[in-house]
Protein backbone atom coordinates (compact mmCIF):
# COMPACT_ATOMS: atom_id res chain seq x y z
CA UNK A 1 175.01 -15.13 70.07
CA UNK A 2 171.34 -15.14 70.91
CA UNK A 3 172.36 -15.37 74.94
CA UNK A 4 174.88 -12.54 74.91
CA UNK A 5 178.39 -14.69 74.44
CA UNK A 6 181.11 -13.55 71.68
CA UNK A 7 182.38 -15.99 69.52
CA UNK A 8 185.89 -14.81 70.66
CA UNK A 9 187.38 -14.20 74.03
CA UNK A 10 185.35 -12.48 76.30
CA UNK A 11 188.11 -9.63 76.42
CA UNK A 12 187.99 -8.86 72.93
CA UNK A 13 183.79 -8.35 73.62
CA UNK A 14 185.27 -5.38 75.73
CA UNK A 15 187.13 -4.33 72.96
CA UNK A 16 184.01 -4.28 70.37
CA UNK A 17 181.49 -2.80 72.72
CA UNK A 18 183.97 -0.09 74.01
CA UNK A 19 183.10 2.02 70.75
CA UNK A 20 179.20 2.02 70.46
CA UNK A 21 177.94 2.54 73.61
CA UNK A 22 179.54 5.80 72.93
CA UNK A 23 177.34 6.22 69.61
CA UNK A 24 174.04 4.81 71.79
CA UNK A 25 174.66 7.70 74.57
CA UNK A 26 174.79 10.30 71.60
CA UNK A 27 171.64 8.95 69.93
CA UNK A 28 169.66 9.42 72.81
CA UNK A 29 171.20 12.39 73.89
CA UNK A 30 170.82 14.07 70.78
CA UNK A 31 168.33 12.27 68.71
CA UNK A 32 166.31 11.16 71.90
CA UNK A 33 166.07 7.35 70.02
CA UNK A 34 167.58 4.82 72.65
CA UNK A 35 169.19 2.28 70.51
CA UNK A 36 170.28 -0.17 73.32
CA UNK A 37 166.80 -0.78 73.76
CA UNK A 38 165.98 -1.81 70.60
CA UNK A 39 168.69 -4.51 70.66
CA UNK A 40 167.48 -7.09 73.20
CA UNK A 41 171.13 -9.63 73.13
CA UNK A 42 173.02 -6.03 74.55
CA UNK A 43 170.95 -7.17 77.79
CA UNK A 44 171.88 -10.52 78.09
CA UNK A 45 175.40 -9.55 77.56
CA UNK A 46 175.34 -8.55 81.19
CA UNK A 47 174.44 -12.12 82.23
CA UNK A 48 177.43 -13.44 80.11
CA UNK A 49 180.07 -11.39 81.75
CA UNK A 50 178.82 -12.46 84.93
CA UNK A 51 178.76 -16.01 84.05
CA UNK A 52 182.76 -16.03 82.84
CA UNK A 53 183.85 -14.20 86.25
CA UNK A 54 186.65 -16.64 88.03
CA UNK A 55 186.68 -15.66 91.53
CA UNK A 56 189.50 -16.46 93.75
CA UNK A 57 191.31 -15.69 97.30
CA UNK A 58 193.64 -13.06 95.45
CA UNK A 59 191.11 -11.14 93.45
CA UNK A 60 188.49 -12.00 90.36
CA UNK A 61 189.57 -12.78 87.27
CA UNK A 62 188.20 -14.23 84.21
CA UNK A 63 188.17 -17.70 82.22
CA UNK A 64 190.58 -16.91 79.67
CA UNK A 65 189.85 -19.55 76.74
CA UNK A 66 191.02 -17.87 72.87
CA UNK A 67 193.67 -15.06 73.15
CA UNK A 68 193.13 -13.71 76.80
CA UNK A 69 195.62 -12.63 79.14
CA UNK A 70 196.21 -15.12 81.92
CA UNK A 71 195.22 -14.52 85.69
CA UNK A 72 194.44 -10.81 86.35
CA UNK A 73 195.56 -9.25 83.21
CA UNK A 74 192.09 -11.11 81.92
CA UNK A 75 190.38 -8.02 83.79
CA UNK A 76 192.67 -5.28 82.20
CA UNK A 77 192.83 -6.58 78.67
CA UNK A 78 192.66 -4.02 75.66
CA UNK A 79 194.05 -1.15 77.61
CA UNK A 80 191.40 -0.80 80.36
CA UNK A 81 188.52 -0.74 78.57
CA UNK A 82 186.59 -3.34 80.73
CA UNK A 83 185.40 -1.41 83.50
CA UNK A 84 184.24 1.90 81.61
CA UNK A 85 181.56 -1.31 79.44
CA UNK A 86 180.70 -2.86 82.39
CA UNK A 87 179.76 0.45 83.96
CA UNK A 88 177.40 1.39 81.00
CA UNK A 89 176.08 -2.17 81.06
CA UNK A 90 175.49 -2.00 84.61
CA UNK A 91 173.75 1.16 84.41
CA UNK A 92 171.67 0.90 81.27
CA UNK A 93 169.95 -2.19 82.01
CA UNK A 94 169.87 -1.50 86.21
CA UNK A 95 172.24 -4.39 86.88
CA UNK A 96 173.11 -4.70 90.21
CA UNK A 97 175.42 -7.49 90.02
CA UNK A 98 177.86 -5.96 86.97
CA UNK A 99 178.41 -3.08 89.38
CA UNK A 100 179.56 -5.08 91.81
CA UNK A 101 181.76 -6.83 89.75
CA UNK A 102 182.76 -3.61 88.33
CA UNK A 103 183.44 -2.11 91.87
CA UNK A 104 185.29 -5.21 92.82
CA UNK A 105 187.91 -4.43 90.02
CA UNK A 106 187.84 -0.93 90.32
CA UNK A 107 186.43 0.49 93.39
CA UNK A 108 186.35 4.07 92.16
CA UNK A 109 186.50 5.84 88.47
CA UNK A 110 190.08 5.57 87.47
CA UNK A 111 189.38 7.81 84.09
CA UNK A 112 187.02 10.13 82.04
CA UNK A 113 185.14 7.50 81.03
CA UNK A 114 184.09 5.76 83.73
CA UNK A 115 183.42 8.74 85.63
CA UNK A 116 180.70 9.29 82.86
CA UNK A 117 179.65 5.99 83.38
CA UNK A 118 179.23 5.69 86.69
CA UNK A 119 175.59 4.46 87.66
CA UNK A 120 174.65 6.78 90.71
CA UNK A 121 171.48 5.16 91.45
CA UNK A 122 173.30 1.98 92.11
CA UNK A 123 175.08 0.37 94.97
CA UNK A 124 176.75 -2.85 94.07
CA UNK A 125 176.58 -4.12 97.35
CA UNK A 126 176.74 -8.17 96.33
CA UNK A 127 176.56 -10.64 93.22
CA UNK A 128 172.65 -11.41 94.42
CA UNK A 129 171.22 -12.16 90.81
CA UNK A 130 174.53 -13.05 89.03
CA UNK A 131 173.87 -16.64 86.83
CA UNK A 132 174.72 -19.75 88.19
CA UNK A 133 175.25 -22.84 85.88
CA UNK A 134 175.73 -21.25 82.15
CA UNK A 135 175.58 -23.00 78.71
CA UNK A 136 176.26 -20.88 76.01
CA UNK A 137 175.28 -22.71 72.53
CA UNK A 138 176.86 -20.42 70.15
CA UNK A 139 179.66 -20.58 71.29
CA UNK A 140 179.86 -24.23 72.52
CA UNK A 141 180.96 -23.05 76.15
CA UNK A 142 179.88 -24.35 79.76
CA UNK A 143 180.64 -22.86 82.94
CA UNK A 144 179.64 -24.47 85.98
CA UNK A 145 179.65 -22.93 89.77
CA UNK A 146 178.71 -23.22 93.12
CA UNK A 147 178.80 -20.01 93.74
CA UNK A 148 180.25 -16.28 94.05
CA UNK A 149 182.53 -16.80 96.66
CA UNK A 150 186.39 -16.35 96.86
CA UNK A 151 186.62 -19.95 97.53
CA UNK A 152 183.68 -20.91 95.00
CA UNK A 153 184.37 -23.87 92.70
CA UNK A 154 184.46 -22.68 89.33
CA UNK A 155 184.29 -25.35 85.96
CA UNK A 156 184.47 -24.22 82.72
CA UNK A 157 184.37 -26.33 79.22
CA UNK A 158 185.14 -24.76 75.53
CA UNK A 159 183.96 -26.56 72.58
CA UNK A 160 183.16 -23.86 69.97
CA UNK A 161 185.64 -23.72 66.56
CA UNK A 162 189.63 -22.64 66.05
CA UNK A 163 189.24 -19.34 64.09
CA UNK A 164 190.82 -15.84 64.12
CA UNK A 165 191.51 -15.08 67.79
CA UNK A 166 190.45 -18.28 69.12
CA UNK A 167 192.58 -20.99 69.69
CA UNK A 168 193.23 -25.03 68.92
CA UNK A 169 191.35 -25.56 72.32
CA UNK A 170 188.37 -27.63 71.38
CA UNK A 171 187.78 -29.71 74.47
CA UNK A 172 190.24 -27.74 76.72
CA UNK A 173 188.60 -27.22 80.30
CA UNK A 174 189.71 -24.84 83.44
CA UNK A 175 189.07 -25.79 86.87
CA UNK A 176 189.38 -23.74 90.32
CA UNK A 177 188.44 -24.45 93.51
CA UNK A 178 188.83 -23.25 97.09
CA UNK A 179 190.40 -20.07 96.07
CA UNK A 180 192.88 -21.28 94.19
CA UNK A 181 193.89 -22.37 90.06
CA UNK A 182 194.31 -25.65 89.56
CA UNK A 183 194.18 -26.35 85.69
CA UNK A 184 194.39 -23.38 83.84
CA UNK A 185 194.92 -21.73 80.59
CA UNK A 186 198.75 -20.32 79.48
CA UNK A 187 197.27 -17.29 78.03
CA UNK A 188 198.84 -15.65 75.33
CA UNK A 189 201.66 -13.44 73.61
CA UNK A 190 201.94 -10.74 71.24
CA UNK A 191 201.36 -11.94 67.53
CA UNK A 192 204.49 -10.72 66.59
CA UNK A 193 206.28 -13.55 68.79
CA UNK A 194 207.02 -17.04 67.39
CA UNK A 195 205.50 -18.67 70.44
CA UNK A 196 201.80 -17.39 69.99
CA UNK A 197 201.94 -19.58 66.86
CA UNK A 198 204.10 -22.36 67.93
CA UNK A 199 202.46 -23.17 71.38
CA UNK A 200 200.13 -20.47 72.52
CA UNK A 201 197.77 -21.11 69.98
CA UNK A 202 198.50 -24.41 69.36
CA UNK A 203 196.54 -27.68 71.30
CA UNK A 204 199.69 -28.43 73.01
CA UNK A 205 199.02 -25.31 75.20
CA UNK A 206 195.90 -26.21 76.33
CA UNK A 207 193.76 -29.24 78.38
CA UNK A 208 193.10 -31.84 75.30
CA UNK A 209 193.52 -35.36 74.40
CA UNK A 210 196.32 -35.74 71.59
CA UNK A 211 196.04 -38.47 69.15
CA UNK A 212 199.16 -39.67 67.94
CA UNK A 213 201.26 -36.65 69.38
CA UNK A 214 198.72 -34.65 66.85
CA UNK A 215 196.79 -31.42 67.42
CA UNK A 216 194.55 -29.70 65.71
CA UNK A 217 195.41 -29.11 62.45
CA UNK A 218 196.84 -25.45 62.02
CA UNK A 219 195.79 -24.72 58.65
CA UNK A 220 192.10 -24.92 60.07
CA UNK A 221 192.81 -21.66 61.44
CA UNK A 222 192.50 -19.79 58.13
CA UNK A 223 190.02 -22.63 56.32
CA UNK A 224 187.75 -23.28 59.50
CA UNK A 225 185.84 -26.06 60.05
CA UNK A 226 182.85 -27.33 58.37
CA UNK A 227 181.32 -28.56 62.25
CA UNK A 228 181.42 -26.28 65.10
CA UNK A 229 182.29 -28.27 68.96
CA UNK A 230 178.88 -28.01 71.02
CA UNK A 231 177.99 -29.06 74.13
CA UNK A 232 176.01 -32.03 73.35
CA UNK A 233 173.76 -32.45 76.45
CA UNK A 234 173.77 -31.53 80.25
CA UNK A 235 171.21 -31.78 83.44
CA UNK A 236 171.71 -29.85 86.38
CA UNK A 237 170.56 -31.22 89.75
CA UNK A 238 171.53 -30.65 93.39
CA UNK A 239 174.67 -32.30 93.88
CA UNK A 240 174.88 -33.46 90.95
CA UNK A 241 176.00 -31.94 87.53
CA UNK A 242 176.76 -33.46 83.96
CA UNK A 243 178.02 -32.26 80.41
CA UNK A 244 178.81 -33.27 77.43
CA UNK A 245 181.64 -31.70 75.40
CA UNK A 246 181.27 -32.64 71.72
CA UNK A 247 184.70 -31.08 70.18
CA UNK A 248 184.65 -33.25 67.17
CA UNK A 249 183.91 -30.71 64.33
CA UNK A 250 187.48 -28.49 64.79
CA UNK A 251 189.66 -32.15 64.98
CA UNK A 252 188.33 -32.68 61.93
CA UNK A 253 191.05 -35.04 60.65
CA UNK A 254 191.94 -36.36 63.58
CA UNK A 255 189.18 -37.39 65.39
CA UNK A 256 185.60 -39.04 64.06
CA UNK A 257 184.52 -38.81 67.92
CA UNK A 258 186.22 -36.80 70.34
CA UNK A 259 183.07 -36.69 73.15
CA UNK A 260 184.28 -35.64 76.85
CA UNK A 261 181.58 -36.40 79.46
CA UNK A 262 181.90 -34.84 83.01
CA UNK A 263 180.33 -35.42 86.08
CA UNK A 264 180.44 -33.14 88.83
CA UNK A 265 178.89 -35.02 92.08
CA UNK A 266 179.17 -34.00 95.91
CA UNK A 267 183.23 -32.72 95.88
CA UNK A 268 184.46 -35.16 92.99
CA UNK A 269 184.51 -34.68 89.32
CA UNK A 270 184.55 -37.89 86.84
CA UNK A 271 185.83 -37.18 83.75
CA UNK A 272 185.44 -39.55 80.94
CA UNK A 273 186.47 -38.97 77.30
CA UNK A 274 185.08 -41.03 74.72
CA UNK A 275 187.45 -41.13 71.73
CA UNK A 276 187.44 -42.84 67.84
CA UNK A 277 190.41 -41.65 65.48
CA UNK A 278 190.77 -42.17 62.18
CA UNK A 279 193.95 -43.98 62.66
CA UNK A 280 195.56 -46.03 65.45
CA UNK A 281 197.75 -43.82 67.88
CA UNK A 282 198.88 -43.74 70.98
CA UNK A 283 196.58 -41.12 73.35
CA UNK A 284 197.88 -37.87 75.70
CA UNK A 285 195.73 -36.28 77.95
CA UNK A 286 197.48 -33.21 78.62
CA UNK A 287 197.36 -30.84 82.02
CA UNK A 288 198.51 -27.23 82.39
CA UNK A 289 198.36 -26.48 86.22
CA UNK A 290 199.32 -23.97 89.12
CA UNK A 291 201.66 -24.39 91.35
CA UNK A 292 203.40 -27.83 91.14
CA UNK A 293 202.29 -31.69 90.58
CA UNK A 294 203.66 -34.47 91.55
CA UNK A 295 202.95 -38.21 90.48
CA UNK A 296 201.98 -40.79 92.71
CA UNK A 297 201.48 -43.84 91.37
CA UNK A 298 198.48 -43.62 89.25
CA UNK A 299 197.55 -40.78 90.60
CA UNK A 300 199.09 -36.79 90.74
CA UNK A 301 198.47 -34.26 92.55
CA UNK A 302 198.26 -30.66 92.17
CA UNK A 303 199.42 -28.39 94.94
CA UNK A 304 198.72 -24.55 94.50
CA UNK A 305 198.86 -21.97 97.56
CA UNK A 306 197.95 -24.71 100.47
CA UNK A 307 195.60 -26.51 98.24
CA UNK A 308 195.43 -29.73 96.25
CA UNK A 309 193.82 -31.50 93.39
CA UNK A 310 193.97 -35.25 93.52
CA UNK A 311 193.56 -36.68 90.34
CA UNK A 312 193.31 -40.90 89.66
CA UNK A 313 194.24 -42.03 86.17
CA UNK A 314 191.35 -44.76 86.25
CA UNK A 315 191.64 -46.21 83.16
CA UNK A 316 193.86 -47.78 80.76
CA UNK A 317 196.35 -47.76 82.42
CA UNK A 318 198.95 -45.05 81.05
CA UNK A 319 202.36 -46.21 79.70
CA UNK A 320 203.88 -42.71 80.85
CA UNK A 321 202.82 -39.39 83.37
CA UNK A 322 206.09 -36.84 83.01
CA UNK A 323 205.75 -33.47 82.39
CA UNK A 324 206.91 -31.24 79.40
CA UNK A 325 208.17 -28.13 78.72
CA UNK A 326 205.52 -25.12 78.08
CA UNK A 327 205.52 -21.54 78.73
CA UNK A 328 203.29 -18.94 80.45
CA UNK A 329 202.43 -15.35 80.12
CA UNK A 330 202.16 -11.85 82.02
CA UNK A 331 201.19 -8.22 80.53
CA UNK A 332 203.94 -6.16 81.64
CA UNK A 333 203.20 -2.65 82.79
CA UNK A 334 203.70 -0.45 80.07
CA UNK A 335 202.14 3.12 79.07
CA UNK A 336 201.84 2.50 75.26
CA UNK A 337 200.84 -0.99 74.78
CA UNK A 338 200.68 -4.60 76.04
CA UNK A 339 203.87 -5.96 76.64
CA UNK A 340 204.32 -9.97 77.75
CA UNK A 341 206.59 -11.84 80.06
CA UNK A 342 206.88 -15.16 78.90
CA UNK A 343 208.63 -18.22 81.44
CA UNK A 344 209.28 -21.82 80.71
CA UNK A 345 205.98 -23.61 82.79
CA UNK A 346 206.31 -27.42 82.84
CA UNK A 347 202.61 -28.87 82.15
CA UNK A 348 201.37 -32.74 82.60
CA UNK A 349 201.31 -35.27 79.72
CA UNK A 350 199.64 -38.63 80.34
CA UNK A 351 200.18 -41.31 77.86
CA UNK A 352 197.69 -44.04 77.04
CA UNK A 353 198.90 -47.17 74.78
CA UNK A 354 197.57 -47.52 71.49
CA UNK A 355 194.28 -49.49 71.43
CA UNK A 356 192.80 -50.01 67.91
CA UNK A 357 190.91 -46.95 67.10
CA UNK A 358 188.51 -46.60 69.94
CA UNK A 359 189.37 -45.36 73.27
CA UNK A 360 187.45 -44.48 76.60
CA UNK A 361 189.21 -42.75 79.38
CA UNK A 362 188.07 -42.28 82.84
CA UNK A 363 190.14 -39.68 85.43
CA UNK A 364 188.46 -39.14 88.80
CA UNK A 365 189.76 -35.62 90.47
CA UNK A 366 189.19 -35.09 94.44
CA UNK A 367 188.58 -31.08 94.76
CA UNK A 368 190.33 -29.39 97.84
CA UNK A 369 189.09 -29.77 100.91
CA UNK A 370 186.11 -32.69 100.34
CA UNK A 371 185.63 -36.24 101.97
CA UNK A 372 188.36 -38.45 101.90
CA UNK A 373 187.13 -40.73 99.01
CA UNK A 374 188.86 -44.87 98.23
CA UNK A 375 188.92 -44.86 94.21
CA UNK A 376 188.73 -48.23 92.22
CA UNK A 377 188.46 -49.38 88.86
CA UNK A 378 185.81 -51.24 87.47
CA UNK A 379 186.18 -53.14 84.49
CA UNK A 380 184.02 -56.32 82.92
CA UNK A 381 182.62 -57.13 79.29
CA UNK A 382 181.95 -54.12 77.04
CA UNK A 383 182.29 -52.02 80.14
CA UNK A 384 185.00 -50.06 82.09
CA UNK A 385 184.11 -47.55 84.51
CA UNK A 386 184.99 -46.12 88.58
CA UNK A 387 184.05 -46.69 92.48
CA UNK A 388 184.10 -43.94 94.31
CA UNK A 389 183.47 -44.61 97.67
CA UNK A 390 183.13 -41.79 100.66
CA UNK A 391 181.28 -41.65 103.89
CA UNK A 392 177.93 -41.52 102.74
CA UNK A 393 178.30 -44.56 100.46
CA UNK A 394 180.07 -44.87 97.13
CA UNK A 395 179.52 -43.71 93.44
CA UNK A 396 179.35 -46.28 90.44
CA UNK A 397 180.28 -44.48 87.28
CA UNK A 398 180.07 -47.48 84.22
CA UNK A 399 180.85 -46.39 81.00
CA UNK A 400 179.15 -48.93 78.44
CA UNK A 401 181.20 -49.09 75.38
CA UNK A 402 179.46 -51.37 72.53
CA UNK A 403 176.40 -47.91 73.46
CA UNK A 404 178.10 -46.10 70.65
CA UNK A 405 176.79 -48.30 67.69
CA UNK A 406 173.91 -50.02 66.78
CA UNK A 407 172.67 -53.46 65.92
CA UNK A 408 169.83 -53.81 63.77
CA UNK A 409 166.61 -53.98 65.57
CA UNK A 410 168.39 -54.00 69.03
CA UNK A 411 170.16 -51.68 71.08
CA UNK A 412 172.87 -53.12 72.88
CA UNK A 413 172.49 -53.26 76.79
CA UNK A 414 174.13 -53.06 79.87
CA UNK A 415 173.68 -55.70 82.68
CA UNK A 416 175.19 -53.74 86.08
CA UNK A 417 174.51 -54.29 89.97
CA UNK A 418 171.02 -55.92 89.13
CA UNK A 419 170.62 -52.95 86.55
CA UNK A 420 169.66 -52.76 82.93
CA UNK A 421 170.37 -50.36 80.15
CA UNK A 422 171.44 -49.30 76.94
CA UNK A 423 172.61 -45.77 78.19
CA UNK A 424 176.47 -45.07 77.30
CA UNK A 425 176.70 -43.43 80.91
CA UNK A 426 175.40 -45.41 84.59
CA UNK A 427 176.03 -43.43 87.76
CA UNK A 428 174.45 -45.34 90.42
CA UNK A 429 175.00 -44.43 94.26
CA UNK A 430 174.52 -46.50 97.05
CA UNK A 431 174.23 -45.49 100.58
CA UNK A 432 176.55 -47.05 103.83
CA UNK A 433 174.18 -50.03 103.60
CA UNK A 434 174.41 -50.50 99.73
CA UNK A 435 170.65 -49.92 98.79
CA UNK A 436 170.52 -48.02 95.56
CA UNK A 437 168.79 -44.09 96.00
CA UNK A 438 169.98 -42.56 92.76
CA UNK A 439 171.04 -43.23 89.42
CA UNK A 440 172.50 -41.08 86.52
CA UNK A 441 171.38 -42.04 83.28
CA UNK A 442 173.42 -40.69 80.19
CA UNK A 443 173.08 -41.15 76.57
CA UNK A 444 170.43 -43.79 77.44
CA UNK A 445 166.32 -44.40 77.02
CA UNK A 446 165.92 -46.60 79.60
CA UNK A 447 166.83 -48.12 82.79
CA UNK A 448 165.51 -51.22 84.57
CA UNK A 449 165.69 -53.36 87.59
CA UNK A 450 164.61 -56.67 87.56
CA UNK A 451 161.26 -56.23 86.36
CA UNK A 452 160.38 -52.74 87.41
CA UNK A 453 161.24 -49.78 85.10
CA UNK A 454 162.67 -46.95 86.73
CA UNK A 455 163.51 -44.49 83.59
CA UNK A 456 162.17 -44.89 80.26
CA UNK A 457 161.76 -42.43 76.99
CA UNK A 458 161.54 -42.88 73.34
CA UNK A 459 164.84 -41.03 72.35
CA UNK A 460 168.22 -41.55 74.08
CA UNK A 461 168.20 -38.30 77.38
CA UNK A 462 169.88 -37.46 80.29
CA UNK A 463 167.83 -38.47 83.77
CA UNK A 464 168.50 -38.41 87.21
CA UNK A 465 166.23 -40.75 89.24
């Protein structure tokens, strides 16, 4: 891709880059014609590395979407080979940051090769430089941060398509925070094991919405599919964060809309999936975590390593939260290949009744260690949507539902708190008092109160006013 990303895992870039930075070396050595510099993308690879890095209390690792190891075997996949690229990375293009991460995962050359590619001119002394928010287009992935940290907060979305080492994991997302996984990725096995077809690779292994107990259809894996996922729009303020996940093109056949809109405001994250199936079916959200859950209610909880994830099922209301049986993966140490451990892991299924062929589903998640916050559903005509109330006020999150059609020579509108609109997402905050000081417009091309106009455009955008 044009930004640097690899249509496949990130550890299989290792594996294709390992063998001609070798050849570049030679050229200019020999020929005295540096090649890397004529290919401008080999740059911005560097910033895409960076952007995938998963720190954590224990150590960095990497988010492991397509057929990645899980936890830290995503830093020592294909035999080693990550450090010796990074180092040559690092060093051609005078990258500060990839050393560091480099020297964080191996502090000192542990073969030939990274002895030769050792960048003596450079320090690595921090990540100063290292991206922040990513979107990668080609690829139809998002990763969203607040930082470099061990406890950072780390988000990460995968639309993209189900082919060759990728996975049926169109709309799957991984989330940690304060140090600690939360929802995260199995992994994977070798190829020659039944269970990297018959769950690793399948959408039951990952963080989607099932239609009718249905996945992704396998046999796209050889055919592919005619529409690539994307993410379909984003804006990026302080405090405030939204993307859209379009992963409709790889459930072709299943779903004629499968759009999942997050919000990521203050120490909350609103998740809201906006679903039309071909059929009528019963919906599953499904949730592979660390560490252990436990339902409450309508809500569950996710307890890893002293830290929890607090998660409200807003709306419908499900018919079922139990958990199922999965399975997770470690590399084993071994000197002539990679070898995997695979245990039974028990992940999360949440099932919504069958509602004609249109869903919307809203799930509010608490991160570790934020404000105490009172969630409430909202619901009215053509509407359903959250509260979310804290100290400083409280978050309105309405999700407009007739937004997603059209009538002819009128688009349909919201009426909301005094507000007006025809945007499919409203995220209005109010402070202690209940004045209005900001409001999230999504999907929409206007937004008015009374008879003042606070947002308008000519095409349907994203705002924050």
């Amino acid at each position: 891709g044009a930004q640097g990303d690899f249509i496949e895992s990130v550890g299989y870039l290792d594996y294709t880059l390992y063998h001609p930075v070798f050849l570049f070396d030679l050229y200019r050595q020999h020929a005295g014609r540096d090649l890397a510099s004529e290919i401008p993308v080999l740059a911005r690879i560097c910033d895409y590395y960076l952007a995938v890095v998963q720190p954590l209390k224990t150590g960095l690792q990497r988010v492991n979407f397509g057929d990645m190891g899980s936890g830290r075997d995503t830093l020592s996949f294909h035999e080693g080979r990550t450090a010796a690229v990074w180092l040559w990375l690092a060093g051609e293009f005078k990258r500060e940051d990839l050393f560091h991460l480099a020297r964080r995962t191996q502090p000192n050359p542990a073969d030939l090769f990274e002895l030769l590619f050792w960048p003596a001119k450079l320090e690595g002394a921090s990540f100063a430089g290292a991206p922040g928010d990513a979107v990668f287009e080609h690829i139809g992935v998002v990763v969203l941060r607040d930082g470099y940290h061990d406890e950072a907060t780390v988000l990460a979305v995968k639309t993209g398509e189900m082919w060759n080492h990728n996975q049926s994991d169109a709309g799957s997302f991984i989330l940690s925070s304060a140090g600690v996984e939360l929802l995260v990725d199995p992994g994977t096995t070798e190829y020659s094991n039944p269970l990297h077809a018959a769950y690793f690779k399948s959408s039951r292994a990952h963080n989607v919405t099932l239609h009718a107990g249905r996945g992704q259809r396998e046999d796209l894996d050889d055919l592919g599919t005619r529409l690539m996922g994307c993410i379909g729009g984003r804006l990026f303020a302080p405090s405030y964060r939204y993307v859209l996940a379009d992963a409709t093109g790889p459930w072709e056949g299943v779903y004629r809309r499968y759009h999942r809109h997050f919000l990521w405001i203050e120490d909350f994250m609103v998740l809201v999936d906006d679903l039309l199936a071909w059929q009528e079916g019963t919906w599953t959200h499904l949730f592979h975590f660390a560490g252990e859950v436990t339902v409450e209610g309508s809500r569950f909880r996710i307890r890893n390593q002293g830290q929890s994830l607090l998660a409200h099922v807003v709306s419908p209301c499900p018919v079922a939260m139990e958990l199922a049986t999965g399975y997770a993966s470690r590399i084993c140490p071994n000197e002539l290949k990679h070898e995997y451990e695979v245990t039974e892991k028990p992940y999360l299924m949440v099932v919504y009744p069958a509602a004609g062929l249109r869903e919307k589903i809203v799930t509010v998640f608490e991160l570790p260690g934020g404000s105490p916050r009172q969630v409430e559903a909202l619901a009215g005509d053509g509407m359903s949507g959250v509260r979310v109330t804290g100290p400083d006020g409280s978050w309105e999150i309405v999700c407009h539902h007739r937004a997603d059609g059209r009538i002819m020579h009128l688009n349909p509108e919201l009426s909301f708190g005094g507000l007006r609109t025809d945007a499919f997402l409203l995220a209005v905050h109010r402070d202690a008092a209940g004045k209005m000081d900001r409001a999230g417009v999504h999907g929409g091309s206007y937004l008015r109160e009374g008879g003042k106009v606070l947002f308008s455009s000519l095409s349907k955008r994203d705002a924050l006013v």
